[in-house]
PDB file of N, CA and C in Angstrom:
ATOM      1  N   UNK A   1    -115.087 113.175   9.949  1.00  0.00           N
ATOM      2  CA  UNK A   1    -114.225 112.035  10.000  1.00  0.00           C
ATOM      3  C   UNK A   1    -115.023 110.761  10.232  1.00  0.00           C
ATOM      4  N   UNK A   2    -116.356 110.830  11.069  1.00  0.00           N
ATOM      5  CA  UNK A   2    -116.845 109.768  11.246  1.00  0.00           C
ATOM      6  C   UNK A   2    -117.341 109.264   9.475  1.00  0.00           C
ATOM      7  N   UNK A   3    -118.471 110.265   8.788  1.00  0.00           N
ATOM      8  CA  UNK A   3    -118.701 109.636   8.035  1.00  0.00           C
ATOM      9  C   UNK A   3    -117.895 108.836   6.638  1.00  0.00           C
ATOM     10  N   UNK A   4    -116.555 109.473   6.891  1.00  0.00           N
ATOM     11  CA  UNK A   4    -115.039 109.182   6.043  1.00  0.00           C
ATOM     12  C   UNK A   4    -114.392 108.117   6.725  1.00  0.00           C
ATOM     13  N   UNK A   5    -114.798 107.744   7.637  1.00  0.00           N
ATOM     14  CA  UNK A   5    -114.405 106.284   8.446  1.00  0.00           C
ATOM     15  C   UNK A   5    -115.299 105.399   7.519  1.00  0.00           C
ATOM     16  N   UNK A   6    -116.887 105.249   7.922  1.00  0.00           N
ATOM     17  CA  UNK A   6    -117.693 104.868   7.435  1.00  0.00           C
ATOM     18  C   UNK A   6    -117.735 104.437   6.065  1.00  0.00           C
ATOM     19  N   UNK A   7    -117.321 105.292   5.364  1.00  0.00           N
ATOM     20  CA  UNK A   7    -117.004 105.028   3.466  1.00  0.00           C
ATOM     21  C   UNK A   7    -115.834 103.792   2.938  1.00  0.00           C
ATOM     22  N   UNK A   8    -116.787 103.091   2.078  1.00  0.00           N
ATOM     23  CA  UNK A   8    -115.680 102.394   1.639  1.00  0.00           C
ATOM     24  C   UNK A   8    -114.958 102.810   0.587  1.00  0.00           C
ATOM     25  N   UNK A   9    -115.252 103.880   0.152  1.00  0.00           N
ATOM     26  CA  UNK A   9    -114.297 103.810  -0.901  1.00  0.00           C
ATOM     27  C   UNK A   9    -113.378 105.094  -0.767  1.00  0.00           C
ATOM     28  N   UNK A  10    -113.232 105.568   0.728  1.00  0.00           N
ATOM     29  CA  UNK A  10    -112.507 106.743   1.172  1.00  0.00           C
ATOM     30  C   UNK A  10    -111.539 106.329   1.850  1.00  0.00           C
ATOM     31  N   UNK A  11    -110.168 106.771   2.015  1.00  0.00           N
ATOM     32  CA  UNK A  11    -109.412 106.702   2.742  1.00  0.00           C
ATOM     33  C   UNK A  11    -109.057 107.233   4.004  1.00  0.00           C
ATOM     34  N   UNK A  12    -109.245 106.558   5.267  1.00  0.00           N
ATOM     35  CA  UNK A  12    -109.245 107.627   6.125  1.00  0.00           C
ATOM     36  C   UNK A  12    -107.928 108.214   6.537  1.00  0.00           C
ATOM     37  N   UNK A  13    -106.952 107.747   6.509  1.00  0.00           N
ATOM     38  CA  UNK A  13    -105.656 108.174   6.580  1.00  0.00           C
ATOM     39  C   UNK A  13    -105.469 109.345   5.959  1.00  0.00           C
ATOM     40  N   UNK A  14    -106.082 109.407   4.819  1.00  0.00           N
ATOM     41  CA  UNK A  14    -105.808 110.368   3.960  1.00  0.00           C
ATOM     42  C   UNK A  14    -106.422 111.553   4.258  1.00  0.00           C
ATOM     43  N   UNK A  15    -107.908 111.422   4.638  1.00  0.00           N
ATOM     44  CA  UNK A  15    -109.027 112.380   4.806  1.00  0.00           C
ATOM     45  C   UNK A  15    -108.562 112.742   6.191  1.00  0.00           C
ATOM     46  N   UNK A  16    -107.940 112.061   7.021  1.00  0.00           N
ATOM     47  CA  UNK A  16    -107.671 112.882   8.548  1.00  0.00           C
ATOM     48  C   UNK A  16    -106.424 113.383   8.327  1.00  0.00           C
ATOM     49  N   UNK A  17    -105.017 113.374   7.165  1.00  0.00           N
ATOM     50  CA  UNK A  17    -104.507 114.226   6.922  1.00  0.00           C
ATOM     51  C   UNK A  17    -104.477 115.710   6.322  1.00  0.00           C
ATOM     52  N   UNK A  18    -105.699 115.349   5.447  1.00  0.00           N
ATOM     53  CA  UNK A  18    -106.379 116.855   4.714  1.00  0.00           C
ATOM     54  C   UNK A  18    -107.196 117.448   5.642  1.00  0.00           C
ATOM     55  N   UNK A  19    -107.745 117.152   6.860  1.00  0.00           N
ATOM     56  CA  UNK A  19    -108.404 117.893   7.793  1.00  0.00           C
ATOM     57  C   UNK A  19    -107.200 118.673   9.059  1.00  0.00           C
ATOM     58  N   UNK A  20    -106.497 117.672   9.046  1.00  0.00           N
ATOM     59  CA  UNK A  20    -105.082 118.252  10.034  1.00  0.00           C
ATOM     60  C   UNK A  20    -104.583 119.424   9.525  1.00  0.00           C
ATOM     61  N   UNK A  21    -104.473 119.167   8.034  1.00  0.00           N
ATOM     62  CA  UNK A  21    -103.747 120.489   7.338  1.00  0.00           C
ATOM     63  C   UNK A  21    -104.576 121.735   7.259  1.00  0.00           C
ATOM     64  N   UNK A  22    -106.056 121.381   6.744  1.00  0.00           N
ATOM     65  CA  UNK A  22    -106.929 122.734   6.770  1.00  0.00           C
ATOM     66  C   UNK A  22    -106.887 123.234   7.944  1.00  0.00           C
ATOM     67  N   UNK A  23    -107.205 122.550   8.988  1.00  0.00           N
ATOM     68  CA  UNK A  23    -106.782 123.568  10.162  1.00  0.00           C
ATOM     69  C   UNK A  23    -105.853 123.794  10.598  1.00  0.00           C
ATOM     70  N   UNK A  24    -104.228 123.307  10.201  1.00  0.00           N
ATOM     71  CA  UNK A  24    -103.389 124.267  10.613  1.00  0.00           C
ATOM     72  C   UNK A  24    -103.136 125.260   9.755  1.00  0.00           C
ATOM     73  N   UNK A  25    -103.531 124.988   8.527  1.00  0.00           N
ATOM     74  CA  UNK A  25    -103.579 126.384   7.207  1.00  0.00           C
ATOM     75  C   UNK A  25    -104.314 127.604   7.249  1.00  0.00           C
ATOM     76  N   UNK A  26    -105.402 127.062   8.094  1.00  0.00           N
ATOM     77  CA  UNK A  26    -106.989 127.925   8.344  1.00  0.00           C
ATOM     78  C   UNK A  26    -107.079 129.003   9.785  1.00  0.00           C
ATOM     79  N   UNK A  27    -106.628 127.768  10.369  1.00  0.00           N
ATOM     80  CA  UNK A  27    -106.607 127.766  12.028  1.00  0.00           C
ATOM     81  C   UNK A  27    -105.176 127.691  12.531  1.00  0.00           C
ATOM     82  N   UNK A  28    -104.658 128.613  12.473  1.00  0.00           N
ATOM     83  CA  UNK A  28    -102.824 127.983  12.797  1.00  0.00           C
ATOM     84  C   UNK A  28    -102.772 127.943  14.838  1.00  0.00           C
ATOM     85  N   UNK A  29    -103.290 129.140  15.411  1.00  0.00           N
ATOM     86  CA  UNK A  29    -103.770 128.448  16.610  1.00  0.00           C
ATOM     87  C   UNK A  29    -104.641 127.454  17.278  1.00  0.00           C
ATOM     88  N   UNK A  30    -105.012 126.380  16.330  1.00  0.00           N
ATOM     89  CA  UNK A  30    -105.741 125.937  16.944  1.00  0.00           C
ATOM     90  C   UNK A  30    -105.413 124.720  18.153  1.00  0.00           C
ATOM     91  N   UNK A  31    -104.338 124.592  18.133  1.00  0.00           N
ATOM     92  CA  UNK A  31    -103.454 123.420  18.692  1.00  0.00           C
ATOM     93  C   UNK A  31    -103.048 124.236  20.176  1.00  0.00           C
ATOM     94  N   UNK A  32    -103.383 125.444  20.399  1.00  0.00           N
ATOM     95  CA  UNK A  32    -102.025 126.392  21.675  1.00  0.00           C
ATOM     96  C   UNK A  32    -103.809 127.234  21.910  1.00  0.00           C
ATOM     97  N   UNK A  33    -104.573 127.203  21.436  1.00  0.00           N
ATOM     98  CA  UNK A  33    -105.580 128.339  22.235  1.00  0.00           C
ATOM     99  C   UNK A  33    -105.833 127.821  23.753  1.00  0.00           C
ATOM    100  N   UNK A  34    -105.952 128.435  24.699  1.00  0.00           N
ATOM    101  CA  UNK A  34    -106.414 128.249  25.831  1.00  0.00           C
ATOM    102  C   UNK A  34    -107.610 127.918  26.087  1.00  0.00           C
ATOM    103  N   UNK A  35    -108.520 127.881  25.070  1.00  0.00           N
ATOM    104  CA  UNK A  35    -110.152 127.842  25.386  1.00  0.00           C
ATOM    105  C   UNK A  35    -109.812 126.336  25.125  1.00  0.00           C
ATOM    106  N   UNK A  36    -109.321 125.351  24.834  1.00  0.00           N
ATOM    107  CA  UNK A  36    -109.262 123.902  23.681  1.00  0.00           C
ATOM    108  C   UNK A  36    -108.318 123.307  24.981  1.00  0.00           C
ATOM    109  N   UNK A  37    -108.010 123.519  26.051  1.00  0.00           N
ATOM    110  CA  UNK A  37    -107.490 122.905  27.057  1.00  0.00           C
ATOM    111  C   UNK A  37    -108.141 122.636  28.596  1.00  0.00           C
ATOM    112  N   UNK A  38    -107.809 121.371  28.730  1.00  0.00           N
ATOM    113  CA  UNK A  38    -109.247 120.318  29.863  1.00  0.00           C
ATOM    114  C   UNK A  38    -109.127 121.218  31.016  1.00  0.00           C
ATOM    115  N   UNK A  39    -107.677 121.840  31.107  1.00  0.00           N
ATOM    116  CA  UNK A  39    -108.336 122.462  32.869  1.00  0.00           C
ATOM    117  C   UNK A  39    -108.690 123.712  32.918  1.00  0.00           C
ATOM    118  N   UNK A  40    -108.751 124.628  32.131  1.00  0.00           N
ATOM    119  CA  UNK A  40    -109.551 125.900  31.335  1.00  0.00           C
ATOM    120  C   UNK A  40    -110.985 125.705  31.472  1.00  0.00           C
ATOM    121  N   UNK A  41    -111.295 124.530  30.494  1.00  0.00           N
ATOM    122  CA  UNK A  41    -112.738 124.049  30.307  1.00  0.00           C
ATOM    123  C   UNK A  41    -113.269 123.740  31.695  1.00  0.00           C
ATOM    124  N   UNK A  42    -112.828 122.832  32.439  1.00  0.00           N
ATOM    125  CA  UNK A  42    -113.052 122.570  33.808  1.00  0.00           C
ATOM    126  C   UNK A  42    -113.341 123.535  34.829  1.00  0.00           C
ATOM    127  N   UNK A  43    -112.241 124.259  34.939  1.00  0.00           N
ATOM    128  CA  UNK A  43    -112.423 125.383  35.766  1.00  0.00           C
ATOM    129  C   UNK A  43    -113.497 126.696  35.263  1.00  0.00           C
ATOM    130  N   UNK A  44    -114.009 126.657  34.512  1.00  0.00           N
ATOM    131  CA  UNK A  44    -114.631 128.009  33.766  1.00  0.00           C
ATOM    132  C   UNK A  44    -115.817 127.088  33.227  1.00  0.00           C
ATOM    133  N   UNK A  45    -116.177 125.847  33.698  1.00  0.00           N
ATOM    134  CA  UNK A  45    -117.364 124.938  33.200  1.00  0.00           C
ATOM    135  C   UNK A  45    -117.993 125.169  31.674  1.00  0.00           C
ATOM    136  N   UNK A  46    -117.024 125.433  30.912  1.00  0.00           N
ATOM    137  CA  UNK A  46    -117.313 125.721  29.323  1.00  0.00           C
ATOM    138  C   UNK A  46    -117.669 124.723  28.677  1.00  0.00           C
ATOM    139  N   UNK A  47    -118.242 125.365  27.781  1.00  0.00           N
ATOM    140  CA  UNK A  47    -119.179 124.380  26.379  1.00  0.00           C
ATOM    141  C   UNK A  47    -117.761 123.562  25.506  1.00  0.00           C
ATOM    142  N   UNK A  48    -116.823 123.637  25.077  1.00  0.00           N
ATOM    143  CA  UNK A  48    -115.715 123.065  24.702  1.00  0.00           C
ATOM    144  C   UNK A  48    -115.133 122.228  25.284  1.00  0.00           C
ATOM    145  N   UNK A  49    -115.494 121.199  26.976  1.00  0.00           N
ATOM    146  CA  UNK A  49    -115.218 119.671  27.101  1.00  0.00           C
ATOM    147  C   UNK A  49    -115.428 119.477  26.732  1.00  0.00           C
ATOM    148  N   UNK A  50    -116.024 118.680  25.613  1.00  0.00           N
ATOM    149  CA  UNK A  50    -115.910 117.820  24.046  1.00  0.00           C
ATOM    150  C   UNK A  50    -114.908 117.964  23.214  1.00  0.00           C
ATOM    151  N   UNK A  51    -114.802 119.563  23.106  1.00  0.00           N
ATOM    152  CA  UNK A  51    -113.635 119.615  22.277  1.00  0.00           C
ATOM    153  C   UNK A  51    -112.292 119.167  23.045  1.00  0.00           C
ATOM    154  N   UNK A  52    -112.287 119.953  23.881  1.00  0.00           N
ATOM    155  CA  UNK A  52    -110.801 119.395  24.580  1.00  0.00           C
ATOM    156  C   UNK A  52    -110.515 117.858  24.963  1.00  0.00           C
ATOM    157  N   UNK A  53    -111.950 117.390  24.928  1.00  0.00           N
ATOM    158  CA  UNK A  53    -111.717 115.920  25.237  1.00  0.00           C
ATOM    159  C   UNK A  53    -110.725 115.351  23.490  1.00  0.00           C
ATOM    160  N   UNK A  54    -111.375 115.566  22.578  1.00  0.00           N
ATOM    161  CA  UNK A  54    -110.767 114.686  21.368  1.00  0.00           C
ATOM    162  C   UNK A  54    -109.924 115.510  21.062  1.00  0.00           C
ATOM    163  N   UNK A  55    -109.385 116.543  21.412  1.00  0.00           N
ATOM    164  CA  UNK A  55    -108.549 117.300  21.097  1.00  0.00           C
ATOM    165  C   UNK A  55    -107.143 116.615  21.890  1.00  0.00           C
ATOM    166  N   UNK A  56    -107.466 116.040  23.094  1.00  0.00           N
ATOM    167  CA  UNK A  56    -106.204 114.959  23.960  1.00  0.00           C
ATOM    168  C   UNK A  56    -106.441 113.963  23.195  1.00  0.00           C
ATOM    169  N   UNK A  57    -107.600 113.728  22.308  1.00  0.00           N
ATOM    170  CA  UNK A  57    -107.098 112.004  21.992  1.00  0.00           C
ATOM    171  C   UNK A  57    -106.606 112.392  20.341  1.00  0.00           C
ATOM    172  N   UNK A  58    -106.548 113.362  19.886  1.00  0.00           N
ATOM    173  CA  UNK A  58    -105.634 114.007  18.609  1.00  0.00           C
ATOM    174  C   UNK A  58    -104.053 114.232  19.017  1.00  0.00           C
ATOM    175  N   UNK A  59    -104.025 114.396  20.515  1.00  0.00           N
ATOM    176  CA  UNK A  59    -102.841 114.764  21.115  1.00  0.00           C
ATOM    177  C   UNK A  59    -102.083 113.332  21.458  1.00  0.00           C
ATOM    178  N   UNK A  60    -102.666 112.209  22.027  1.00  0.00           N
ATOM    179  CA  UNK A  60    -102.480 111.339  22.038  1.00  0.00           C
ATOM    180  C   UNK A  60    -102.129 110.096  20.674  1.00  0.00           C
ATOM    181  N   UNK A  61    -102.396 110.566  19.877  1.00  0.00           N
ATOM    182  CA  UNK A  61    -102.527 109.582  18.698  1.00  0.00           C
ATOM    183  C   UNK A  61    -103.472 108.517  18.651  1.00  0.00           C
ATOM    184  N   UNK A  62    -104.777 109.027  19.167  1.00  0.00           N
ATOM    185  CA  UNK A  62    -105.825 107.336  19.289  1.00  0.00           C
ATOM    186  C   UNK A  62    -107.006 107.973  18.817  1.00  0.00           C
ATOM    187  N   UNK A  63    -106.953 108.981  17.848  1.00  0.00           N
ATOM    188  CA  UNK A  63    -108.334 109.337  16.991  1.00  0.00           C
ATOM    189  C   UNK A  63    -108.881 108.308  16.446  1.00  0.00           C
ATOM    190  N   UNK A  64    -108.282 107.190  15.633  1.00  0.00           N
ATOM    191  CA  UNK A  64    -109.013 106.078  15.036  1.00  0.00           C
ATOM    192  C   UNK A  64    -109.959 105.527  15.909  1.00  0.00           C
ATOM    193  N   UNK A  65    -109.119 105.033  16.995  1.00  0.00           N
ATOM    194  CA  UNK A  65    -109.548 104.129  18.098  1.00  0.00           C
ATOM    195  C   UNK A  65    -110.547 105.044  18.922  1.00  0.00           C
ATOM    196  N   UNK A  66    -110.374 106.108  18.840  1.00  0.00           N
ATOM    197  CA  UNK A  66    -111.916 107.050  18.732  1.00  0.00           C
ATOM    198  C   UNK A  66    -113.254 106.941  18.541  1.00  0.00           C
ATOM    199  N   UNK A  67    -112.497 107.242  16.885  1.00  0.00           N
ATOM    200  CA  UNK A  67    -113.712 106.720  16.008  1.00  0.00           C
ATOM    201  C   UNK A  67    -114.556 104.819  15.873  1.00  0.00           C
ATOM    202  N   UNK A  68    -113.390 104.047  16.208  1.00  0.00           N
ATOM    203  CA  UNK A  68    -113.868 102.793  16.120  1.00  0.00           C
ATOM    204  C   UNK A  68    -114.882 102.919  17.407  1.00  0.00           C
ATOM    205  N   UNK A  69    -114.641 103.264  18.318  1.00  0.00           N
ATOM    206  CA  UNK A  69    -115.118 102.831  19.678  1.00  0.00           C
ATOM    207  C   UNK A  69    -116.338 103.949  19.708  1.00  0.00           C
ATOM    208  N   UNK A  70    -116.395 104.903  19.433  1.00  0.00           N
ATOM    209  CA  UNK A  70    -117.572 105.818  18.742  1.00  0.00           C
ATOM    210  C   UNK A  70    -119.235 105.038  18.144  1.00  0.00           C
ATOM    211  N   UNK A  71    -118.473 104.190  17.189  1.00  0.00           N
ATOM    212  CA  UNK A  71    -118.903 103.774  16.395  1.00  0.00           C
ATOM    213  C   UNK A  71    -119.657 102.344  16.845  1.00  0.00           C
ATOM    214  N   UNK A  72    -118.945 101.894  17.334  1.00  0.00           N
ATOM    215  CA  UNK A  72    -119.325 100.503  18.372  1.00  0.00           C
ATOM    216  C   UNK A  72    -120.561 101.065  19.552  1.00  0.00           C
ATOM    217  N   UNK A  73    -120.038 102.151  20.168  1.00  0.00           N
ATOM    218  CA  UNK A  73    -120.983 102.265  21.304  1.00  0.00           C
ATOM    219  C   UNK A  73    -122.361 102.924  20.869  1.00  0.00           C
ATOM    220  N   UNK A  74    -122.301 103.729  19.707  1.00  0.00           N
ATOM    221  CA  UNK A  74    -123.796 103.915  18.851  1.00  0.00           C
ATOM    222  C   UNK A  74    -124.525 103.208  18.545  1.00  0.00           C
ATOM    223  N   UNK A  75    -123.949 102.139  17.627  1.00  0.00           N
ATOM    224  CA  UNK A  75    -124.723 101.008  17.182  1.00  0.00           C
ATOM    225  C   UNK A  75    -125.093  99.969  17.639  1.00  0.00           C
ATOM    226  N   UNK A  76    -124.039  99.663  18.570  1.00  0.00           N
ATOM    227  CA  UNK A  76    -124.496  98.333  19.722  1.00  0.00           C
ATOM    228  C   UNK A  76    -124.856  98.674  20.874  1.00  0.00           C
ATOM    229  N   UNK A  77    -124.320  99.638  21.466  1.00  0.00           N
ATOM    230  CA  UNK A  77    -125.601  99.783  22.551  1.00  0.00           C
ATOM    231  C   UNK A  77    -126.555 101.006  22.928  1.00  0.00           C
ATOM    232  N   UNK A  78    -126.763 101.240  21.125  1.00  0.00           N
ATOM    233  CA  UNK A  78    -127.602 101.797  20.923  1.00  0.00           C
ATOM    234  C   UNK A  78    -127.794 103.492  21.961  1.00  0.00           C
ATOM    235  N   UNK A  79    -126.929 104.174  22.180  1.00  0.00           N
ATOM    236  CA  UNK A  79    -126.760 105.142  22.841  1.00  0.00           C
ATOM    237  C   UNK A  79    -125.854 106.420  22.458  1.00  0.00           C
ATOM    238  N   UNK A  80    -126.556 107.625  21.777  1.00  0.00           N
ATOM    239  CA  UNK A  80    -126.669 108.279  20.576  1.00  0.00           C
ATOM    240  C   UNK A  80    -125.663 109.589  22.055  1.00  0.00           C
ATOM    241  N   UNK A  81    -124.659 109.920  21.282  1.00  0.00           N
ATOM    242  CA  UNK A  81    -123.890 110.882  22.157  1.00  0.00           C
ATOM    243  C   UNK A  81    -123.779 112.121  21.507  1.00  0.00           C
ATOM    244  N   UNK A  82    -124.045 113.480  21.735  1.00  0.00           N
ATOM    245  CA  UNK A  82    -124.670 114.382  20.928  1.00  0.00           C
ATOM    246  C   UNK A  82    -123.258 115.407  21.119  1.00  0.00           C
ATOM    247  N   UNK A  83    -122.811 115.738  20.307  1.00  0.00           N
ATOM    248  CA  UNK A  83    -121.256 116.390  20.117  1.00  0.00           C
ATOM    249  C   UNK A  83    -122.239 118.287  19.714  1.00  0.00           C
TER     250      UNK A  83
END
């Protein structure tokens, strides 16, 4: 999604609807697994806080504002966040 943000001649609306769908087509639990939730991850100190983190801001509706602010804090202050 980042580099489909990035593109000008891609739509991202579009491209984060065809990714929503492959994984509920692909992945139909992926929205209800227990491993993909913050106090699971927390309590059991798992490798998936990252995921569960953007997985609340997919839950929230502020993936863009995600990605904008992603994108801002890489390039301007230069501080590379490793997913």
């Amino acid at each position: 999604m980042l580099r489909a943000s990035e593109s000008s001649n891609c739509d991202f609306v579009e491209e984060y609807k065809n990714s929503v769908t492959f994984l509920n087509k692909n992945f139909p639990e992926w929205k209800i697994t227990k491993y993909m939730k913050l106090s699971y991850c927390l309590t059991h100190h798992s490798a998936n806080l990252k995921l569960a983190i953007v997985k609340k801001i997919y839950v929230f509706h502020m993936f863009r504002f995600f990605i904008t602010t992603y994108k801002w804090i890489t390039k301007t202050l230069k501080i590379d966040i490793k997913w």
